[in-house]
Structure formats: structure tokens, C-alpha cells
PDB file of N, CA and C in Angstrom:
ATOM      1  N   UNK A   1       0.797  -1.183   0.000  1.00  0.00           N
ATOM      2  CA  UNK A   1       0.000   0.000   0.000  1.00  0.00           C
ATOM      3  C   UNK A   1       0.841   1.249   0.000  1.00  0.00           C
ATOM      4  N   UNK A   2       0.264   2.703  -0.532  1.00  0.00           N
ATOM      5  CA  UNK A   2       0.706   3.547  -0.029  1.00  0.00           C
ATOM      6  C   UNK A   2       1.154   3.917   1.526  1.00  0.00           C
ATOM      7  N   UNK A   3       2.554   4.290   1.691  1.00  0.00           N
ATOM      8  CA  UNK A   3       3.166   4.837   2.438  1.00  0.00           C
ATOM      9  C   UNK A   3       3.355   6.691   2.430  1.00  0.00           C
ATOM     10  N   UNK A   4       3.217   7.171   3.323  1.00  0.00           N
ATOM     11  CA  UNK A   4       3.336   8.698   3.681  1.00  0.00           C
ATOM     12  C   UNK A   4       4.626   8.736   4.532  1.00  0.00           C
ATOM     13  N   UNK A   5       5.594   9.741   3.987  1.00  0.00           N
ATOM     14  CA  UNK A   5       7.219   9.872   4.547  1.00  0.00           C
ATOM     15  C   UNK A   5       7.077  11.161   4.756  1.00  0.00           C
ATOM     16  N   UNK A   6       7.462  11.480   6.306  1.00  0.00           N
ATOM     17  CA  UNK A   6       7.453  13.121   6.744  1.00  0.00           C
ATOM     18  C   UNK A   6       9.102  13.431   6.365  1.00  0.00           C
ATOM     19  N   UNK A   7       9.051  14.191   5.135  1.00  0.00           N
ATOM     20  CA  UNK A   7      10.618  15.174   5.278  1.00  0.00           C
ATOM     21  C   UNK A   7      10.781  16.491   5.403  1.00  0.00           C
ATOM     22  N   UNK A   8      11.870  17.231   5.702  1.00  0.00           N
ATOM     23  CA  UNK A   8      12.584  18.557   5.745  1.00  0.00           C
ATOM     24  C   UNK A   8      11.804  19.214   4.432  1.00  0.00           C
ATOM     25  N   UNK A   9      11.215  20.295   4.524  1.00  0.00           N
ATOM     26  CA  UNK A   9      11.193  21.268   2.963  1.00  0.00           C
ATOM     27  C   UNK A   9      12.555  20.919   2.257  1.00  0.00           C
ATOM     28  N   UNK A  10      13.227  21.319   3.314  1.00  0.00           N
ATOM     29  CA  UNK A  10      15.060  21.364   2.188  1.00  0.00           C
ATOM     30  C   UNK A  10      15.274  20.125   1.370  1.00  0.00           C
ATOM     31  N   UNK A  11      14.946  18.932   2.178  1.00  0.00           N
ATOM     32  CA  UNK A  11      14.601  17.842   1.134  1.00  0.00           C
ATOM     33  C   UNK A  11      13.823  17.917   0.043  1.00  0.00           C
ATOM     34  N   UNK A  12      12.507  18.272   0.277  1.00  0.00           N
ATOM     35  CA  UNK A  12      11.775  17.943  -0.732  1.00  0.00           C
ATOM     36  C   UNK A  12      12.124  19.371  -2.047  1.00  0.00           C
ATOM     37  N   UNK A  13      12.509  20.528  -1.509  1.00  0.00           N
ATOM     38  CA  UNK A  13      13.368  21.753  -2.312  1.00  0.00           C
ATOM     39  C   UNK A  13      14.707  20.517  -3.425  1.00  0.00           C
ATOM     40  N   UNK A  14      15.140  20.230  -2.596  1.00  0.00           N
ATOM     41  CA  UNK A  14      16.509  19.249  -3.396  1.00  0.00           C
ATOM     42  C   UNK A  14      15.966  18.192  -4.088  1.00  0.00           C
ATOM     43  N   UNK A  15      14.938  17.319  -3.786  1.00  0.00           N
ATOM     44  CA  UNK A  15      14.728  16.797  -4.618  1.00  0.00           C
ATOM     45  C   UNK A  15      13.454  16.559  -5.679  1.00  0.00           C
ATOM     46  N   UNK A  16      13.088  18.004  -5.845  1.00  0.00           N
ATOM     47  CA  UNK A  16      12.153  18.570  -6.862  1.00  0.00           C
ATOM     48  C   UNK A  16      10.428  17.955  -6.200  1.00  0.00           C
ATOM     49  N   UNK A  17      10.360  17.487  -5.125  1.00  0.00           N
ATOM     50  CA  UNK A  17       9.282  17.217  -4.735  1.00  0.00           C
ATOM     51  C   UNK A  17       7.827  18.362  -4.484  1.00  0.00           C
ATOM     52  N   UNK A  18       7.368  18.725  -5.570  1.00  0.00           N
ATOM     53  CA  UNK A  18       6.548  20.223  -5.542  1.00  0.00           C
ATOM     54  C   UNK A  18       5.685  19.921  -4.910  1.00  0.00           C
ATOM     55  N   UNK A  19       4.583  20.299  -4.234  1.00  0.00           N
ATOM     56  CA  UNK A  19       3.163  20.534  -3.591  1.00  0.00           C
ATOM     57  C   UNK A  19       2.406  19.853  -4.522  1.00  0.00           C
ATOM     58  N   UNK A  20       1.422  19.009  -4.260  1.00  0.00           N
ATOM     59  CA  UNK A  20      -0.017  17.840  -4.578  1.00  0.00           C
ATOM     60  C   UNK A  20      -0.699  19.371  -4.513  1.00  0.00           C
ATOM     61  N   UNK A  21      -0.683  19.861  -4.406  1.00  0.00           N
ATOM     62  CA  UNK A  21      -2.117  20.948  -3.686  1.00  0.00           C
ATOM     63  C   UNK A  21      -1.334  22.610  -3.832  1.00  0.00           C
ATOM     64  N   UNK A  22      -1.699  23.504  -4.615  1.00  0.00           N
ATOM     65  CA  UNK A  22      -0.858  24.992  -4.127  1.00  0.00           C
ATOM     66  C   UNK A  22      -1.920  25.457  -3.476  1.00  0.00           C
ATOM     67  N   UNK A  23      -3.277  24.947  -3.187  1.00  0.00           N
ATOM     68  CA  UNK A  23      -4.639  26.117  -2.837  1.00  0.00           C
ATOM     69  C   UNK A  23      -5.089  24.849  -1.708  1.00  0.00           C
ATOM     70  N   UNK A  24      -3.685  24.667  -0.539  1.00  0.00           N
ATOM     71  CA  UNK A  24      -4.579  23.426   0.000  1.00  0.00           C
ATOM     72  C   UNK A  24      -5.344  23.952   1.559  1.00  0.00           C
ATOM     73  N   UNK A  25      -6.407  23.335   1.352  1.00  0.00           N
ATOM     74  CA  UNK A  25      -7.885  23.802   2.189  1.00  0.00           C
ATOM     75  C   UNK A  25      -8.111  22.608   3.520  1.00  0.00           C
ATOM     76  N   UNK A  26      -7.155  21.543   3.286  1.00  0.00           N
ATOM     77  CA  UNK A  26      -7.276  20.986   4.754  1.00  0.00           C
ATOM     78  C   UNK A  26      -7.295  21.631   5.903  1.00  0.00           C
ATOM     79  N   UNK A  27      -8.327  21.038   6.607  1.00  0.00           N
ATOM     80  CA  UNK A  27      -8.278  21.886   7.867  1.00  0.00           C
ATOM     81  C   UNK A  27      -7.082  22.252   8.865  1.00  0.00           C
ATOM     82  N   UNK A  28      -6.065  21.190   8.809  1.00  0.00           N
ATOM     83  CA  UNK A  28      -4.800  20.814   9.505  1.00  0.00           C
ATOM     84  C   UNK A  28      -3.661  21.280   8.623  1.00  0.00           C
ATOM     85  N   UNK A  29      -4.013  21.552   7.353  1.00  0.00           N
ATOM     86  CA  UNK A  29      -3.028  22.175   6.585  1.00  0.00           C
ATOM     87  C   UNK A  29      -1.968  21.540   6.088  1.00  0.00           C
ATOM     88  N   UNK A  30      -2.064  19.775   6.464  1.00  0.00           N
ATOM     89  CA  UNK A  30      -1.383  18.985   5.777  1.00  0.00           C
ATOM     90  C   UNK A  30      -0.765  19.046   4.321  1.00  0.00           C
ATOM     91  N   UNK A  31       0.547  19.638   4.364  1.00  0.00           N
ATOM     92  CA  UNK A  31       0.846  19.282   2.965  1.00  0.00           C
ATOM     93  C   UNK A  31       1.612  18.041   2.239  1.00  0.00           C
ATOM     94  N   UNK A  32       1.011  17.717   1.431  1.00  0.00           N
ATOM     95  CA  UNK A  32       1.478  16.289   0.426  1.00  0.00           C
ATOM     96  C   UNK A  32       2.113  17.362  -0.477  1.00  0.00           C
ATOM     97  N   UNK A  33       3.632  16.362  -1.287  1.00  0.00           N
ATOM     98  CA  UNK A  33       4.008  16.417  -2.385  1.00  0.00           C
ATOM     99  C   UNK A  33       3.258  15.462  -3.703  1.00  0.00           C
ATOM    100  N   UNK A  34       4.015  15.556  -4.737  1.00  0.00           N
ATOM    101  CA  UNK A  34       3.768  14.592  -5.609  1.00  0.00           C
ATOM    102  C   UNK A  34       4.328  13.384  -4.906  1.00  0.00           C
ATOM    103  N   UNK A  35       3.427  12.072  -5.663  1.00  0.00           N
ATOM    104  CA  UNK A  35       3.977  10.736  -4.568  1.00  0.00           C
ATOM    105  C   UNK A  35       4.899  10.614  -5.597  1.00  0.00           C
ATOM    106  N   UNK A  36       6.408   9.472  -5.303  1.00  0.00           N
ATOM    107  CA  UNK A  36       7.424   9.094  -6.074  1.00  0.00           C
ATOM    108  C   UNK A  36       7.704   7.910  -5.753  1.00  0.00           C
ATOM    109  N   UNK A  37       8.425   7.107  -6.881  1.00  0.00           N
ATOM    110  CA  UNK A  37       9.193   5.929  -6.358  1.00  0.00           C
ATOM    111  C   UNK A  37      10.067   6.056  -7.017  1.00  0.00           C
ATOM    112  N   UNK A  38      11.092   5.148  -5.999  1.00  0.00           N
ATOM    113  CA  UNK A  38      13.176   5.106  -6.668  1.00  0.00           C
ATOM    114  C   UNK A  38      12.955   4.126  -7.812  1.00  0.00           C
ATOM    115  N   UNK A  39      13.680   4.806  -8.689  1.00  0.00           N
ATOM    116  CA  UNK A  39      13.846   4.767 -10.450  1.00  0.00           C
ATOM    117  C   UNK A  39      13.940   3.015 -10.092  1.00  0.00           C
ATOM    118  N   UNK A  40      14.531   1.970  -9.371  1.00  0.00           N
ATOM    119  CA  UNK A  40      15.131   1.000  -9.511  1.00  0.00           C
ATOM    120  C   UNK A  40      13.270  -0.101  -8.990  1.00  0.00           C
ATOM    121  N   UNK A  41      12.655   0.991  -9.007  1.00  0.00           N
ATOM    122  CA  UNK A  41      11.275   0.001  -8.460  1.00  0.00           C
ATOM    123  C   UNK A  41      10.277  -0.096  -9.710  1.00  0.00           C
ATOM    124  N   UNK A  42       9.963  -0.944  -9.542  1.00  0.00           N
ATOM    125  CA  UNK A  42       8.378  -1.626 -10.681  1.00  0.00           C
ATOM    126  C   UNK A  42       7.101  -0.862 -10.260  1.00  0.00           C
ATOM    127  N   UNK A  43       6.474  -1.490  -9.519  1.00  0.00           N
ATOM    128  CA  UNK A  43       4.968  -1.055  -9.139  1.00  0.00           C
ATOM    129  C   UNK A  43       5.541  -0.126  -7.409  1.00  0.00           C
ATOM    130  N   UNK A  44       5.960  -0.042  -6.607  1.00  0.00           N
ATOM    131  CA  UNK A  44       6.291   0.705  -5.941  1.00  0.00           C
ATOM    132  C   UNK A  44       5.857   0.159  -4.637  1.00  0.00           C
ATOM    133  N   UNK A  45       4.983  -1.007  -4.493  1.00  0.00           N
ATOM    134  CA  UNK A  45       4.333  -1.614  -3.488  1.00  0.00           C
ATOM    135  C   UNK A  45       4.475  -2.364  -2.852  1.00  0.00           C
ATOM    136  N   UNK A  46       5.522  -3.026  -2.954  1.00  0.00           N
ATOM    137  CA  UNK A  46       6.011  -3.912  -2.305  1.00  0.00           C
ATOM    138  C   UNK A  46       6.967  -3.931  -1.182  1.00  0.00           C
ATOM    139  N   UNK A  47       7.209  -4.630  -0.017  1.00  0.00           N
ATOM    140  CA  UNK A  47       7.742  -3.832   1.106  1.00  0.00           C
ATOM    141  C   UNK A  47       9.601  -3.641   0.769  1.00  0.00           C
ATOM    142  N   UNK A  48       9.863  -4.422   0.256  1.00  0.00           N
ATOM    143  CA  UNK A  48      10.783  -4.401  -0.418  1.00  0.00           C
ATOM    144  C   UNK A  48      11.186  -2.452  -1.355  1.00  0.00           C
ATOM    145  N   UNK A  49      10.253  -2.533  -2.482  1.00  0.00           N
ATOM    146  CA  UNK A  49       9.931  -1.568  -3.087  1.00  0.00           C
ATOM    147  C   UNK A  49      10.270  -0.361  -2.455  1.00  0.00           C
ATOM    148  N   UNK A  50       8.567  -0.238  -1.590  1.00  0.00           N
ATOM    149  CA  UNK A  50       9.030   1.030  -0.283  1.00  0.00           C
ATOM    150  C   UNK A  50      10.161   1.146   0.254  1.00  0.00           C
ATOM    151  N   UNK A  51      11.045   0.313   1.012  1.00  0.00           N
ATOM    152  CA  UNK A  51      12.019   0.647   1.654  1.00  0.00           C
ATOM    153  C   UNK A  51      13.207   1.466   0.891  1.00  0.00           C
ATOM    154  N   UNK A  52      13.569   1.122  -0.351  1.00  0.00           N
ATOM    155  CA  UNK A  52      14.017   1.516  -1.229  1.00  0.00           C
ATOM    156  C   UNK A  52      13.768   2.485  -1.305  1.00  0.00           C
ATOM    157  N   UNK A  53      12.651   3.417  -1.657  1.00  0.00           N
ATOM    158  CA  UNK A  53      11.839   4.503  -1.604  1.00  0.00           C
ATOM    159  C   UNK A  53      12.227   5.154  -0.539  1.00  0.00           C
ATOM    160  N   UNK A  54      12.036   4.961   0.281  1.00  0.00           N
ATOM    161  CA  UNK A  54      11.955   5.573   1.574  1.00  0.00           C
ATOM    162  C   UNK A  54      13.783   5.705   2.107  1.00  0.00           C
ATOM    163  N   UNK A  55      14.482   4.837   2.299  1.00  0.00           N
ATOM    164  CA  UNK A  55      16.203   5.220   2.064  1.00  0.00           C
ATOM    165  C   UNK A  55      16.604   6.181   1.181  1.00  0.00           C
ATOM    166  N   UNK A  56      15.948   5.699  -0.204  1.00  0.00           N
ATOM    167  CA  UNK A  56      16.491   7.360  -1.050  1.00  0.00           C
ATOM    168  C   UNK A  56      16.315   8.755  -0.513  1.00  0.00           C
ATOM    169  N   UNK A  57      14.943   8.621  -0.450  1.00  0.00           N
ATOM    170  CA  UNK A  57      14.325   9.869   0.143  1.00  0.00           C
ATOM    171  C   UNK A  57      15.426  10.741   1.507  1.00  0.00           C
ATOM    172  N   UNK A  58      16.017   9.742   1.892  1.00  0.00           N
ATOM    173  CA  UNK A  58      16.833  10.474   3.698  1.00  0.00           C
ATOM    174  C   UNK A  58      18.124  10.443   3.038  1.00  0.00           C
ATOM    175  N   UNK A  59      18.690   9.924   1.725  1.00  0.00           N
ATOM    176  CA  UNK A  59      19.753   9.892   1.392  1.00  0.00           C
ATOM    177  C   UNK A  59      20.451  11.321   1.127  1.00  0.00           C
ATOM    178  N   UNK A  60      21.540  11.871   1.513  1.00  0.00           N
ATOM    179  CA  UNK A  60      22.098  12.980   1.236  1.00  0.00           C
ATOM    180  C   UNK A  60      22.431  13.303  -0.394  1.00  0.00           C
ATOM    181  N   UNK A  61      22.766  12.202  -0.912  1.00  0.00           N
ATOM    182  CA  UNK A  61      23.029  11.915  -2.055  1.00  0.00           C
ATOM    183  C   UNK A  61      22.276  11.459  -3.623  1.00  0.00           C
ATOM    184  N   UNK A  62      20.929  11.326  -2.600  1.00  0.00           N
ATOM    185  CA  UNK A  62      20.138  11.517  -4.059  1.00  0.00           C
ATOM    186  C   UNK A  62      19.850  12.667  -4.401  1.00  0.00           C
ATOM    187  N   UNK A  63      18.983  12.642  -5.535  1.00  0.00           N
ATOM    188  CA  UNK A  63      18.924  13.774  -6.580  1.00  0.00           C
ATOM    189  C   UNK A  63      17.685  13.260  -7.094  1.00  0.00           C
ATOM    190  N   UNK A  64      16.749  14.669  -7.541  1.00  0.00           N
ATOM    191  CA  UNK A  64      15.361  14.232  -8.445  1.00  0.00           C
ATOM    192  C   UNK A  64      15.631  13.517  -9.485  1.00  0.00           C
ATOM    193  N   UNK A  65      16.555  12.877  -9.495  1.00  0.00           N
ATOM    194  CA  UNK A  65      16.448  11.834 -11.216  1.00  0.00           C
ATOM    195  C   UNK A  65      16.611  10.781 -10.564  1.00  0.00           C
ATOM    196  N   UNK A  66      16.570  10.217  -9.105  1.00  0.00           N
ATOM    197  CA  UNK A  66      16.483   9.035  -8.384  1.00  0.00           C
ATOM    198  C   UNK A  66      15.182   8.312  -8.362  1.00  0.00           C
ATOM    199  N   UNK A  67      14.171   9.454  -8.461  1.00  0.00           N
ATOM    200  CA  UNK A  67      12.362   9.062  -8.697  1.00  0.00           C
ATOM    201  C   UNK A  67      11.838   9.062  -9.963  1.00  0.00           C
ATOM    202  N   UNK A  68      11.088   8.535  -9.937  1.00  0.00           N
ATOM    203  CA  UNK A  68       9.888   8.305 -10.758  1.00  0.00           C
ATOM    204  C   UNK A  68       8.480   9.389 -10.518  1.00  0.00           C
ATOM    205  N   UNK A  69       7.825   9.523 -10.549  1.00  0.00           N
ATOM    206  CA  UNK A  69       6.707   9.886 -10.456  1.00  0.00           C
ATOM    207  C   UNK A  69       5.821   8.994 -11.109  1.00  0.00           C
ATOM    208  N   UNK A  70       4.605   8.760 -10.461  1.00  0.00           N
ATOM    209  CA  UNK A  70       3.744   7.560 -11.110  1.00  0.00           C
ATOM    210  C   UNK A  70       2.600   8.629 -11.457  1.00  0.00           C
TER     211      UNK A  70
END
């Protein structure tokens, strides 16, 4: 299933992760990015998959050409 990963702005600034929402009206003000998965994953769902996903994401060393966007 979908997974939700809390990061730094500065992360998601570095790795091109823009706003799901620019006019967002949640009451809590939750903001989502676009969802992504690491270039090296298929369907993105698998726990396997995620983890992958989710290591890139905290990695100092990735870069927006590490994701996908689905």
C-alpha cells in the first residue's frame, strides 16, 4: 500500500518534490508532495519496493532523477 514519509522542505526543495495541492484547504493544513518511487522500483508496493523509496528519500546523495513519479 501507499506509504506517507514526513521530510525537511530542504529535502523535498533538493529533490524537486513540488506541492499535490498549491490552494490546500485541509483543515490541519497537511501538505502532500507529488507521490514518487526510486527509479530501480516496478509497481512501488512492495515492502521491499518502499524501503528503497523511503532510504532514497533520507539519502544525502540523491537527486530528483532518483524518482519516478507515477
Amino acid at each position: 500500500g501507499l506509504i506517507c514519509a514526513p521530510i525537511d522542505r530542504s529535502i523535498a526543495r533538493r529533490l524537486e518534490l513540488n506541492a499535490m495541492e498549491r490552494n490546500n484547504t485541509d483543515v490541519y493544513g497537511t501538505h502532500f508532495t507529488v507521490s514518487v518511487n526510486h527509479k530501480t522500483t516496478t509497481t512501488g508496493i512492495s515492502a521491499n519496493e518502499r524501503m528503497l523509496t523511503a532510504r532514497a528519500l533520507i539519502d544525502d546523495n540523491a537527486s530528483a532523477t532518483d524518482f519516478n513519479r507515477p
